[in-house]
C-alpha atoms as a PDB file:
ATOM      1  CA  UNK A   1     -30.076 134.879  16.792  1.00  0.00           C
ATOM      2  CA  UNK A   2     -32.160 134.729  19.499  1.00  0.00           C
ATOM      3  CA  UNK A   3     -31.176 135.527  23.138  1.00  0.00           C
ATOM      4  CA  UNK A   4     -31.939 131.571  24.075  1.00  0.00           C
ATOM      5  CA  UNK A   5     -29.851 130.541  20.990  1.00  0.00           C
ATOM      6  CA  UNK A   6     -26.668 132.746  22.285  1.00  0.00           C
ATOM      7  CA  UNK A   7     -27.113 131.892  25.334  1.00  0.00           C
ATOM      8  CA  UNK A   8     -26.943 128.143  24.225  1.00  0.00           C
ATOM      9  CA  UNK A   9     -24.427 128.848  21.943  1.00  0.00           C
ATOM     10  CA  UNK A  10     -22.264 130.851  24.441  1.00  0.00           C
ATOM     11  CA  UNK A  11     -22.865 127.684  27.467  1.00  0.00           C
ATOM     12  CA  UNK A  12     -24.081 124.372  25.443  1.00  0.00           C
ATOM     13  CA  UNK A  13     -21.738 121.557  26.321  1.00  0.00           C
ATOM     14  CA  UNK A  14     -19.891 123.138  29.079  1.00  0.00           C
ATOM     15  CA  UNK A  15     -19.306 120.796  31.916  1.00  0.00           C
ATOM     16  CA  UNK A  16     -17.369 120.865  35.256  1.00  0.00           C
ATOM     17  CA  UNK A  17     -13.850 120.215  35.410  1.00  0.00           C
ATOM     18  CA  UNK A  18     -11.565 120.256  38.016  1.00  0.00           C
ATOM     19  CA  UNK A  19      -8.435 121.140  38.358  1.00  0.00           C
ATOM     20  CA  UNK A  20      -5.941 118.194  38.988  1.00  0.00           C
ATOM     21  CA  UNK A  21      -3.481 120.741  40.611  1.00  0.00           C
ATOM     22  CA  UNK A  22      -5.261 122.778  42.908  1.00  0.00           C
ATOM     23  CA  UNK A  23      -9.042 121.702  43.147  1.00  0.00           C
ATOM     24  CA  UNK A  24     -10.460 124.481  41.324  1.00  0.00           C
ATOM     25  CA  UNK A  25     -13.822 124.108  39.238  1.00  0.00           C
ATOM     26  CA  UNK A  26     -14.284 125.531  35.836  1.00  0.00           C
ATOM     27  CA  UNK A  27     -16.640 124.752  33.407  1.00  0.00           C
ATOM     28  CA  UNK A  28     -15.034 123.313  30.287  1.00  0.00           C
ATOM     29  CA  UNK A  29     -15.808 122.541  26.389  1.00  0.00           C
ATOM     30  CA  UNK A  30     -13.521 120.826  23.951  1.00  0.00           C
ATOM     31  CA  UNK A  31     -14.870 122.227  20.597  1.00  0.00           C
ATOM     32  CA  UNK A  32     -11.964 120.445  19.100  1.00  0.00           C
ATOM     33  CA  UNK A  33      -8.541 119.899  20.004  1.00  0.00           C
ATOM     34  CA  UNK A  34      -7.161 122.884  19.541  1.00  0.00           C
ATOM     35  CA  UNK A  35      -9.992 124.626  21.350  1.00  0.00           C
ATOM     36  CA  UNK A  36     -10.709 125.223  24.135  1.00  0.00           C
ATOM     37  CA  UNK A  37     -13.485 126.728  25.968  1.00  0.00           C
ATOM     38  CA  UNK A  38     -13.359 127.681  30.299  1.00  0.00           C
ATOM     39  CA  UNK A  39     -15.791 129.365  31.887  1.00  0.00           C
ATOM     40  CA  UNK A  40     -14.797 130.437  35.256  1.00  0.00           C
ATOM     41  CA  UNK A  41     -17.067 129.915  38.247  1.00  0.00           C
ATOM     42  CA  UNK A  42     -15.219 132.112  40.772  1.00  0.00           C
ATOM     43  CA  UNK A  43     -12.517 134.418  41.194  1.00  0.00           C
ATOM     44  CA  UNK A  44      -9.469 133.210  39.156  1.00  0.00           C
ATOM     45  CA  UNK A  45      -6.823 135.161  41.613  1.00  0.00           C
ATOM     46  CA  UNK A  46      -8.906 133.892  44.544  1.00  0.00           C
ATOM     47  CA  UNK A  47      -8.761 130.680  43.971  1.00  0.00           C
ATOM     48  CA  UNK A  48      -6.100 129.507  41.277  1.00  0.00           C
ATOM     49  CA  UNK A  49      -2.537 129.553  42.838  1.00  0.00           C
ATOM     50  CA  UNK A  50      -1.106 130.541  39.845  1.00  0.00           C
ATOM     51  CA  UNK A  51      -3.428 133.510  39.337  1.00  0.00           C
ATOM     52  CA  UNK A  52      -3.164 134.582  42.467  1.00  0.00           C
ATOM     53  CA  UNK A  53       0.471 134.506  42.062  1.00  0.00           C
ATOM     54  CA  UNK A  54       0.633 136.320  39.109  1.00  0.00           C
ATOM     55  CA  UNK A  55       3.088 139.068  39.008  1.00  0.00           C
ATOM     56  CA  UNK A  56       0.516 142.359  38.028  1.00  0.00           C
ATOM     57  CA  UNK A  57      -3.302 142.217  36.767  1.00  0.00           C
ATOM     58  CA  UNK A  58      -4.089 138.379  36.987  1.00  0.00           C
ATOM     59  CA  UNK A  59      -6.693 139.027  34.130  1.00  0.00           C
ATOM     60  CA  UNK A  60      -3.096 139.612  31.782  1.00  0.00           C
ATOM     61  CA  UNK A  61      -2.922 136.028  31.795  1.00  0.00           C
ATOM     62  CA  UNK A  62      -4.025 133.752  28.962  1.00  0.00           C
ATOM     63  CA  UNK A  63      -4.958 130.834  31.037  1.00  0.00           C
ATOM     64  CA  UNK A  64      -3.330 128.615  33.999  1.00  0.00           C
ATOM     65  CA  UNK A  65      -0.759 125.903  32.589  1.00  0.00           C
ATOM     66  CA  UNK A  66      -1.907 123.852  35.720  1.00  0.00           C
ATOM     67  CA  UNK A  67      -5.521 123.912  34.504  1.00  0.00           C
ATOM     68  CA  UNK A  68      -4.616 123.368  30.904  1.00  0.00           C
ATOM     69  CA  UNK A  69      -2.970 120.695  31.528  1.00  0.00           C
ATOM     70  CA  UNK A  70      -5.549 119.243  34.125  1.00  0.00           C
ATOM     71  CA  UNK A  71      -7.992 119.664  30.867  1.00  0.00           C
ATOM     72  CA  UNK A  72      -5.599 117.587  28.341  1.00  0.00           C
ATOM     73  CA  UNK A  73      -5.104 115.300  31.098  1.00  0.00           C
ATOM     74  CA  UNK A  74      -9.149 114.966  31.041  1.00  0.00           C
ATOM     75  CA  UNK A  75      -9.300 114.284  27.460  1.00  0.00           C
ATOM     76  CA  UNK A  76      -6.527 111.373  27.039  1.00  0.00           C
ATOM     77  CA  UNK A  77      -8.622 109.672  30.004  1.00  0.00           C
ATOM     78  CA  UNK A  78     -11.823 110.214  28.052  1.00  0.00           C
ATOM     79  CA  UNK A  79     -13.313 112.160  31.262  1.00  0.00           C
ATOM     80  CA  UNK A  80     -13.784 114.775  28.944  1.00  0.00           C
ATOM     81  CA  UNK A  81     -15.398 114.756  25.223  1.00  0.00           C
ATOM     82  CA  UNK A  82     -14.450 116.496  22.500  1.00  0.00           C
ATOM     83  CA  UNK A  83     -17.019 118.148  20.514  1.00  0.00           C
ATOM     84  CA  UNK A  84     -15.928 117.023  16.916  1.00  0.00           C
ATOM     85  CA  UNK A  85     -14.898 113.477  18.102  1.00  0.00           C
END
């Protein structure tokens, strides 16, 4: 693989979402589903309330239940695509 094919592979079909809770932009893709891609584009504990919140290393958590949430939200309204239809 070529460094333009990973690179498209590791950021094609990533677009901005954000978060219904607190404002914050990620960039999202919806391979399916039960996938989920997020690609932060700042600090997570700097500007997600819940990481900042977090109770030891914010990078421990998984993911924000506000932002996952925000994403499902995204796809039920059709805002947001998912990859395999």
């Amino acid at each position: 693989m070529t460094t333009a094919e990973t690179a498209e592979f590791l950021t094609g079909g990533l677009r901005p979402h954000e978060c219904r809770s607190c404002g914050t932009c990620v960039l999202v893709k919806k391979n399916s589903i039960q996938h989920t891609s997020i690609q932060w584009t700042s600090r997570p504990a700097e500007t997600c309330p819940v990481f900042a919140d977090a109770d030891g290393p914010s990078a421990l958590l998984d993911t924000c239940p506000k932002l996952a949430d925000s994403i499902g939200d995204a796809v039920r309204d059709g805002s947001l695509a998912v990859a395999d239809g």
